[in-house]
N, C-alpha and C. Protein backbone atom coordinates (compact mmCIF):
# COMPACT_ATOMS: atom_id res chain seq x y z
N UNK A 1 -9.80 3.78 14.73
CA UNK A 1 -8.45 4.00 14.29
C UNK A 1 -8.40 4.79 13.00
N UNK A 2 -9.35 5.11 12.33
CA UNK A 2 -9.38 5.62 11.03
C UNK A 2 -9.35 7.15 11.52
N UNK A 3 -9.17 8.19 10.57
CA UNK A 3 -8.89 9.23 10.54
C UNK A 3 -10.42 9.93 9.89
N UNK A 4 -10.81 10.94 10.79
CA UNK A 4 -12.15 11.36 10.27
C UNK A 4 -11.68 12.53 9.16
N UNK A 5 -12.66 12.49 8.29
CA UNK A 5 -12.43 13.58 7.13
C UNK A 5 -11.97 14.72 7.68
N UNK A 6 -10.95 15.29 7.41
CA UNK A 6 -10.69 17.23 7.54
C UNK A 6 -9.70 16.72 8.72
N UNK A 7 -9.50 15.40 9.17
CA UNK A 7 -9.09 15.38 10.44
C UNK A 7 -7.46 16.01 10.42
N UNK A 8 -6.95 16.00 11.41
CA UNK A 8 -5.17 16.41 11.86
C UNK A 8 -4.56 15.61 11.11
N UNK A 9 -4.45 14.24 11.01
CA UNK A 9 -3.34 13.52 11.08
C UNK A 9 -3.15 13.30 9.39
N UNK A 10 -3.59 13.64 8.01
CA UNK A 10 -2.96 13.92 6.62
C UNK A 10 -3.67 15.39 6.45
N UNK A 11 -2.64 16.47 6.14
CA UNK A 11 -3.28 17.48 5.74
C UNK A 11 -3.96 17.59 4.19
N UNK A 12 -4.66 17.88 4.17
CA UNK A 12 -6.08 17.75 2.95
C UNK A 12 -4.93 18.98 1.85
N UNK A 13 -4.78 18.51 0.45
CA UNK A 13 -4.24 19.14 -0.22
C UNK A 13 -4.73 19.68 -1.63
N UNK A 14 -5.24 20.56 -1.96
CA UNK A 14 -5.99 20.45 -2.80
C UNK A 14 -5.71 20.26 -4.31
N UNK A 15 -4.47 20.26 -4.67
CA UNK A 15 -3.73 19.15 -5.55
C UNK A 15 -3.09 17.93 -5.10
N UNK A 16 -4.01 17.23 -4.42
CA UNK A 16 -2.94 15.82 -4.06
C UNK A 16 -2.23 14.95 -5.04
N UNK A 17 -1.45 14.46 -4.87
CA UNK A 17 -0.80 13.49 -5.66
C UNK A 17 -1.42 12.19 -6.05
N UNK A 18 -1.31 12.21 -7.23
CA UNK A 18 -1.98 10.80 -7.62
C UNK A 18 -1.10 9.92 -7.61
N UNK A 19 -1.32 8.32 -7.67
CA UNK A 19 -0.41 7.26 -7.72
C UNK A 19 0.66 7.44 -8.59
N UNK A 20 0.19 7.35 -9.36
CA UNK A 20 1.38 7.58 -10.87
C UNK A 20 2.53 8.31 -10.42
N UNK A 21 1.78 9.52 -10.27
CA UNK A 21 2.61 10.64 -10.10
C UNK A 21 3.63 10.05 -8.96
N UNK A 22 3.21 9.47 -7.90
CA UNK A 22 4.43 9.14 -6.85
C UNK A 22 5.22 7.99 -7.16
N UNK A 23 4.35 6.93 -7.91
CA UNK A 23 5.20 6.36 -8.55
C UNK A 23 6.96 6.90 -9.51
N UNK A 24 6.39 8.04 -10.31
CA UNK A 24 7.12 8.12 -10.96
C UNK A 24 8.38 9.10 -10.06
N UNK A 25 7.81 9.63 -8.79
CA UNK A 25 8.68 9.98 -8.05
C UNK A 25 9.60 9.45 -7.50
N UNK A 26 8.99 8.31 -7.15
CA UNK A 26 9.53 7.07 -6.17
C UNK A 26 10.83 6.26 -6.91
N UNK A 27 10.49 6.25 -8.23
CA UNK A 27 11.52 5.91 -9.26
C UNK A 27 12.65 6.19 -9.68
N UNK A 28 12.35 7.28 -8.68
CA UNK A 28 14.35 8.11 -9.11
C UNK A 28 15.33 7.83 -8.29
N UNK A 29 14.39 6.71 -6.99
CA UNK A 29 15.12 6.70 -5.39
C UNK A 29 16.02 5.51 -6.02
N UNK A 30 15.47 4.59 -6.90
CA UNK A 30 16.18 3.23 -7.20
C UNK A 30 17.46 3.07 -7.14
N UNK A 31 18.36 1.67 -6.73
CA UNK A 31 19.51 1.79 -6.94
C UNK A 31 19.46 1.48 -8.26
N UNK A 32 20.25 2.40 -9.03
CA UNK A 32 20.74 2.53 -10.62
C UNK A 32 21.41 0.79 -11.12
N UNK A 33 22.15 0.62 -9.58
CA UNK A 33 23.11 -1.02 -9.89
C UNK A 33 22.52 -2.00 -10.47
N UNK A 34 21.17 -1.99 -9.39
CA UNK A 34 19.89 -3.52 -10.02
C UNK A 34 19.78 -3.41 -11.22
N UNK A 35 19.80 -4.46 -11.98
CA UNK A 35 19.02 -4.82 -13.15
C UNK A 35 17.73 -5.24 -12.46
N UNK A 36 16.33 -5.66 -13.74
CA UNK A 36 15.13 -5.74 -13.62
C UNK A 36 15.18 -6.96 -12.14
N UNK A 37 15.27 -7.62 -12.43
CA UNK A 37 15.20 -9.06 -11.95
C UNK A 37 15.37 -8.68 -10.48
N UNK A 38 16.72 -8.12 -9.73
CA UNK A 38 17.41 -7.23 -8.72
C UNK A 38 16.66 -6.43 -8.05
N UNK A 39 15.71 -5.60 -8.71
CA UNK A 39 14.96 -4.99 -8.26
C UNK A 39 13.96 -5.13 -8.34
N UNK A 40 13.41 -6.11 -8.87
CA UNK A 40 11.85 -6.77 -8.52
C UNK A 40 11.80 -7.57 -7.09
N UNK A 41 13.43 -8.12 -7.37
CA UNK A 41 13.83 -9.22 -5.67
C UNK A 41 13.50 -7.64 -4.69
N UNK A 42 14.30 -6.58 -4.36
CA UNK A 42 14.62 -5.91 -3.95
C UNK A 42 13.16 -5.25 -3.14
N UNK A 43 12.39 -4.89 -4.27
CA UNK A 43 11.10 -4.46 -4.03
C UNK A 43 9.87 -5.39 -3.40
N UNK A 44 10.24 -6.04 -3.87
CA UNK A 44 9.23 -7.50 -2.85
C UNK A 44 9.43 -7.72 -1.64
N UNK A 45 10.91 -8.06 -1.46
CA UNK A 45 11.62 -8.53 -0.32
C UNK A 45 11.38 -6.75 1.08
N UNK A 46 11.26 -5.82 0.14
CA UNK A 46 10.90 -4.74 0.92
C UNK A 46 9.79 -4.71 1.57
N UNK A 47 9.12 -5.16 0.76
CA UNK A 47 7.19 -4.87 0.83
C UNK A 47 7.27 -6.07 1.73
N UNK A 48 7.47 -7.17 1.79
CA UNK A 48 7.09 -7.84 3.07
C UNK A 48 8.09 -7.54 4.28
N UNK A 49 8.72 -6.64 4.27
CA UNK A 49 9.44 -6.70 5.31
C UNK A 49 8.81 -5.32 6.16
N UNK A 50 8.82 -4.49 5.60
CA UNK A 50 7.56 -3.44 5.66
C UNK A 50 6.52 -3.41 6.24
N UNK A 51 5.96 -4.48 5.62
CA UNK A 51 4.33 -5.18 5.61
C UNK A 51 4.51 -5.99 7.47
N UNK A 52 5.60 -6.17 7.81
CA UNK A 52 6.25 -6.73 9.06
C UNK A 52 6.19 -5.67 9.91
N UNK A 53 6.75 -4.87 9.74
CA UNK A 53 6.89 -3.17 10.59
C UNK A 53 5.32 -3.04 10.69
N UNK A 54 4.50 -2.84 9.60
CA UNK A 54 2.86 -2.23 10.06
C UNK A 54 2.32 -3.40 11.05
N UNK A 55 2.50 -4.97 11.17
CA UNK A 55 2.05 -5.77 11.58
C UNK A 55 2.56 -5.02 13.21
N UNK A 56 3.87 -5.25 13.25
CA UNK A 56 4.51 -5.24 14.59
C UNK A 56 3.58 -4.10 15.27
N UNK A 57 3.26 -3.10 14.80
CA UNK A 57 3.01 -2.20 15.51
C UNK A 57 1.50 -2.31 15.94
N UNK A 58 0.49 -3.06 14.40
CA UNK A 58 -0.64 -3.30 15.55
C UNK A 58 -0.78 -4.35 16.62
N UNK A 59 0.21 -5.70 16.16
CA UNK A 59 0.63 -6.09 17.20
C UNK A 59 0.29 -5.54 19.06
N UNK A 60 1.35 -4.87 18.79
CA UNK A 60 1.59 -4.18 19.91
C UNK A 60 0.91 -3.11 20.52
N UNK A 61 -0.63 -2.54 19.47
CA UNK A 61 -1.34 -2.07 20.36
C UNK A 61 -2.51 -2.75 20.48
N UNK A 62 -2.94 -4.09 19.67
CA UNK A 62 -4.09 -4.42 20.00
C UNK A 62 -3.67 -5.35 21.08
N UNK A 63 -2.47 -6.57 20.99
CA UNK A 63 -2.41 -7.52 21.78
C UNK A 63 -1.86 -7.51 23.05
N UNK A 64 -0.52 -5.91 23.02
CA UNK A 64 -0.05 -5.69 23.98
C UNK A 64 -0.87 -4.19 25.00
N UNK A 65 -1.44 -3.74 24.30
CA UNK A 65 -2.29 -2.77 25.36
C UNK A 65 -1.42 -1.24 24.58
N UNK A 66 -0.71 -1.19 24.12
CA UNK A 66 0.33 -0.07 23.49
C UNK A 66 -0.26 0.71 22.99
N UNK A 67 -0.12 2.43 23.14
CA UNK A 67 -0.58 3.52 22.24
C UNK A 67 -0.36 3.18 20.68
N UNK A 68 -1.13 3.23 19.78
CA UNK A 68 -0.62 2.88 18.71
C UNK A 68 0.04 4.20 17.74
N UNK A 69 1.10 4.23 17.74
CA UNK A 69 2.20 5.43 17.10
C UNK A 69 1.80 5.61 15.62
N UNK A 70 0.91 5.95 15.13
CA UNK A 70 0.41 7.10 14.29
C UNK A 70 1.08 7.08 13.47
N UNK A 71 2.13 7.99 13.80
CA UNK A 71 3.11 8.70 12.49
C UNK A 71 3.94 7.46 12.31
N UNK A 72 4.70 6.35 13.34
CA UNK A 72 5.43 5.50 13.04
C UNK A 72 4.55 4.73 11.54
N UNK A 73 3.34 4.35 12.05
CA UNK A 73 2.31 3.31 11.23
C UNK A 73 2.57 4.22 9.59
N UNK A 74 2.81 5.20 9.52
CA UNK A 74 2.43 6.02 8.61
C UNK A 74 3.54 5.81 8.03
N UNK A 75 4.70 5.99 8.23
CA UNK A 75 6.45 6.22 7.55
C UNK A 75 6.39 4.63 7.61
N UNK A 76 5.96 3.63 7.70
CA UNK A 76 6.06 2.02 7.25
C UNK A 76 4.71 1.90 6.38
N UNK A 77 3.80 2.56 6.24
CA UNK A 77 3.25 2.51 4.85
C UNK A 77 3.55 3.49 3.95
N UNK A 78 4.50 4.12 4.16
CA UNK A 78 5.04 5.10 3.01
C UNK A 78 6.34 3.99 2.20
N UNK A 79 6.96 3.52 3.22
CA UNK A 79 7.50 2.52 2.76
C UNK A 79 7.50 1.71 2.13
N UNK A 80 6.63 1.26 2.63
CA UNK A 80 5.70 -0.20 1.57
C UNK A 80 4.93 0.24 0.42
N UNK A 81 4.37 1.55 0.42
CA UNK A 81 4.03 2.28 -0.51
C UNK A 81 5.22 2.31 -1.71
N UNK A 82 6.23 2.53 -1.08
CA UNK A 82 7.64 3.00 -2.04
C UNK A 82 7.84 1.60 -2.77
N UNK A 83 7.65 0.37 -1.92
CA UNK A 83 8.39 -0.89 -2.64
C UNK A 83 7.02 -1.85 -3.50
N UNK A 84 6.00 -1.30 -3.69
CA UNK A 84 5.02 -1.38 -4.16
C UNK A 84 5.12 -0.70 -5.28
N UNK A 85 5.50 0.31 -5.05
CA UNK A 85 5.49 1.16 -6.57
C UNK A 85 6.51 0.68 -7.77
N UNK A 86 7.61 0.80 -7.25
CA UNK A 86 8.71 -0.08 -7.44
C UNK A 86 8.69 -1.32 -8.10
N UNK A 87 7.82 -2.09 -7.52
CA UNK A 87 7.83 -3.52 -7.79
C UNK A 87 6.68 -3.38 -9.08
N UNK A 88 5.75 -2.69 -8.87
CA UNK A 88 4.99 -2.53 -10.65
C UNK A 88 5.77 -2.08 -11.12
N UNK A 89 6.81 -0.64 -11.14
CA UNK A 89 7.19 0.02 -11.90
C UNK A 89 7.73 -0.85 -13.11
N UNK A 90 8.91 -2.42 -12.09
CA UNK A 90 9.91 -2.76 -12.96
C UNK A 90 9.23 -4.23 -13.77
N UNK A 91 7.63 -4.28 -13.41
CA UNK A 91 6.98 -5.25 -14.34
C UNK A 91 6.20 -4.80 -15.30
N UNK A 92 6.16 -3.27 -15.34
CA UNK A 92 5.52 -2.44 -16.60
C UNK A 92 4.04 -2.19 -16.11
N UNK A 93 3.57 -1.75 -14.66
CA UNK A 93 2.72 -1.37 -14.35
C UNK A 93 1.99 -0.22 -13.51
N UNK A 94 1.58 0.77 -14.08
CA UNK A 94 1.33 1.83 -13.05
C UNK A 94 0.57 1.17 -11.73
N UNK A 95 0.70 2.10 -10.81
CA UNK A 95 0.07 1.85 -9.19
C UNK A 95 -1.64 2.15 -9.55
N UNK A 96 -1.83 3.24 -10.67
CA UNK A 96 -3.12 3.13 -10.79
C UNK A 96 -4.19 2.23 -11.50
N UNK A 97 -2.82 1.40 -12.32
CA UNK A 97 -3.67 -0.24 -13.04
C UNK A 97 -4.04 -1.21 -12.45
N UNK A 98 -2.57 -0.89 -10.88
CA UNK A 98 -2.91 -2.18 -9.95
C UNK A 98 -4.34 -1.75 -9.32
N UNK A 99 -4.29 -1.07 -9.13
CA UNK A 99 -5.71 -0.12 -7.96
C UNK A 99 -7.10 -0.81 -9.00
N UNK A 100 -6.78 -0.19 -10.07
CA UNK A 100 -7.89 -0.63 -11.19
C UNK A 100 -8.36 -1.63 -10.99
N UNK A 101 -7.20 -2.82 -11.18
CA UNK A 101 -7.09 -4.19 -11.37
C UNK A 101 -8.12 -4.73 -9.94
N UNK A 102 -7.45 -4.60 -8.88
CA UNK A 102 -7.88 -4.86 -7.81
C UNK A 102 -9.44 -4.59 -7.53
N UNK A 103 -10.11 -3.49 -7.69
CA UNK A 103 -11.32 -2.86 -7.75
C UNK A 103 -11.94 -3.90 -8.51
N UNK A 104 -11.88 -4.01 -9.74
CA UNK A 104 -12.53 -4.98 -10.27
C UNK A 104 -12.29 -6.45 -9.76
N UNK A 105 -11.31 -6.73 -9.14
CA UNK A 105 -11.60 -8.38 -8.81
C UNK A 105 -12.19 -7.72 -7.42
N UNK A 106 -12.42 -6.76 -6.66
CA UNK A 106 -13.19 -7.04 -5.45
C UNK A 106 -14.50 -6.78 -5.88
N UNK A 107 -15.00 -5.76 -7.03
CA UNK A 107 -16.40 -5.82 -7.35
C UNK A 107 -16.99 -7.05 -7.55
N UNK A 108 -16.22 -7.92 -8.55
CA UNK A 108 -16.75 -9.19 -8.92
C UNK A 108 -17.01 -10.04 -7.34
N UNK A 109 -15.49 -9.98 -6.92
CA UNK A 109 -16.14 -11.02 -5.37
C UNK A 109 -16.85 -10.32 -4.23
N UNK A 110 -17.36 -9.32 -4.50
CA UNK A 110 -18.17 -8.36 -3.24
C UNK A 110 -18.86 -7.63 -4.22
N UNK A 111 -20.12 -7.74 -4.90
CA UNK A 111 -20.50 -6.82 -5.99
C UNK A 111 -21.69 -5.94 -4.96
N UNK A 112 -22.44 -6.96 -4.02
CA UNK A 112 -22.77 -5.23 -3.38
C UNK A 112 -21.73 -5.25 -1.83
N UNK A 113 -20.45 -5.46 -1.95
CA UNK A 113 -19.93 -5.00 -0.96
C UNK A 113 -20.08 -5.92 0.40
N UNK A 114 -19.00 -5.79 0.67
CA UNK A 114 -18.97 -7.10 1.58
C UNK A 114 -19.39 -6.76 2.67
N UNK A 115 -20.44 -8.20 2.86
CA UNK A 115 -21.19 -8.54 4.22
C UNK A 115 -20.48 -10.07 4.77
N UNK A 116 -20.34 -9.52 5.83
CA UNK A 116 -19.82 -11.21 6.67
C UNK A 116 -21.05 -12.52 6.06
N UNK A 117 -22.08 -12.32 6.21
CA UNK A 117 -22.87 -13.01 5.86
C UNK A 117 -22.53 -14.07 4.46
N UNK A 118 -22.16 -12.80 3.43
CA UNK A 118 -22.45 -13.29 1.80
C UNK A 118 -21.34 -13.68 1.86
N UNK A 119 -21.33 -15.08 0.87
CA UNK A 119 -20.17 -15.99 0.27
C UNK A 119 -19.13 -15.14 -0.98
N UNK A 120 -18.20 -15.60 -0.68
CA UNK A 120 -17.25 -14.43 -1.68
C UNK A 120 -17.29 -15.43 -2.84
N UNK A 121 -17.25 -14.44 -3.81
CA UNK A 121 -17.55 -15.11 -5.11
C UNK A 121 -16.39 -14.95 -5.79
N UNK A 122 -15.48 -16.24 -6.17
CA UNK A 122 -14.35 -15.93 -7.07
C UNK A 122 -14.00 -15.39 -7.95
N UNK A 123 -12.94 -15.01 -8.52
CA UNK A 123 -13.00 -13.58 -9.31
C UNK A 123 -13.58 -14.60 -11.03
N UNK A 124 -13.60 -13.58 -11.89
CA UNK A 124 -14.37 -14.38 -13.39
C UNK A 124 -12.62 -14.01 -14.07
C-alpha cells in the first residue's frame, strides 16, 4: 500500500513544504469566532473524526474486499493533517516540535527500531 519513491501518486517537489510552513498556512482557514479553548475543542473533535474517515476506508478494503480509494485516503489525511496543525497551533506548538517530540519518545522506546520480538521500553 505504500507509494514507491518517484512513484505517481505525490508529485516529488523540489521545494516541498515543510510542516511549519503548512501549519502556518493552515492557520488562516480558522474560524476567527473561536476563542483558544473553541478551537482546541474544534480541532480535536476534527482529528478524531477524520481519524474515523481514514479508519472507514481501510475498513472497507481490508475487511470488506474494496479497492482502496487512494486519493479519498489522501483528502482525510489532509484533513486530519489540517486539525492537527490547528490543535498545536492554539497550544503554542509547531507541527515540527510535535514530530521532534515524538521521534524522541519512539527512539527511547525502539532505540534500534522496532522488532516484534523486543519489549518496548517506556519513554524516560
Amino acid at each position: 500500500m505504500t507509494e514507491q519513491p518517484g512513484g505517481p501518486l505525490l508529485e516529488r517537489r523540489e521545494n516541498e513544504r515543510t510542516l511549519d510552513a503548512y501549519q502556518m498556512a493552515a492557520a488562516r482557514t480558522v474560524n476567527p469566532a473561536l476563542d483558544d479553548a473553541h478551537r482546541f475543542l474544534d480541532a480535536a473533535a476534527g482529528l478524531s473524526e477524520e481519524a474515523g474517515e481514514v479508519l472507514s476506508h481501510a475498513r472497507r478494503h481490508v475487511l470488506q474486499g474494496r479497492m482502496l480509494d487512494r486519493d479519498a485516503v489522501i483528502d482525510e489525511l489532509g484533513d486530519a493533517l489540517w486539525c492537527l496543525a490547528i490543535a498545536a497551533h492554539t497550544v503554542g506548538v509547531t507541527l515540527s516540535g510535535v514530530a521532534m517530540r515524538n521521534e524522541e519518545k519512539l527512539r527511547a522506546r525502539h532505540p534500534d527500531g522496532f522488532h516484534p520480538s523486543s519489549p518496548s521500553r517506556p519513554p524516560r
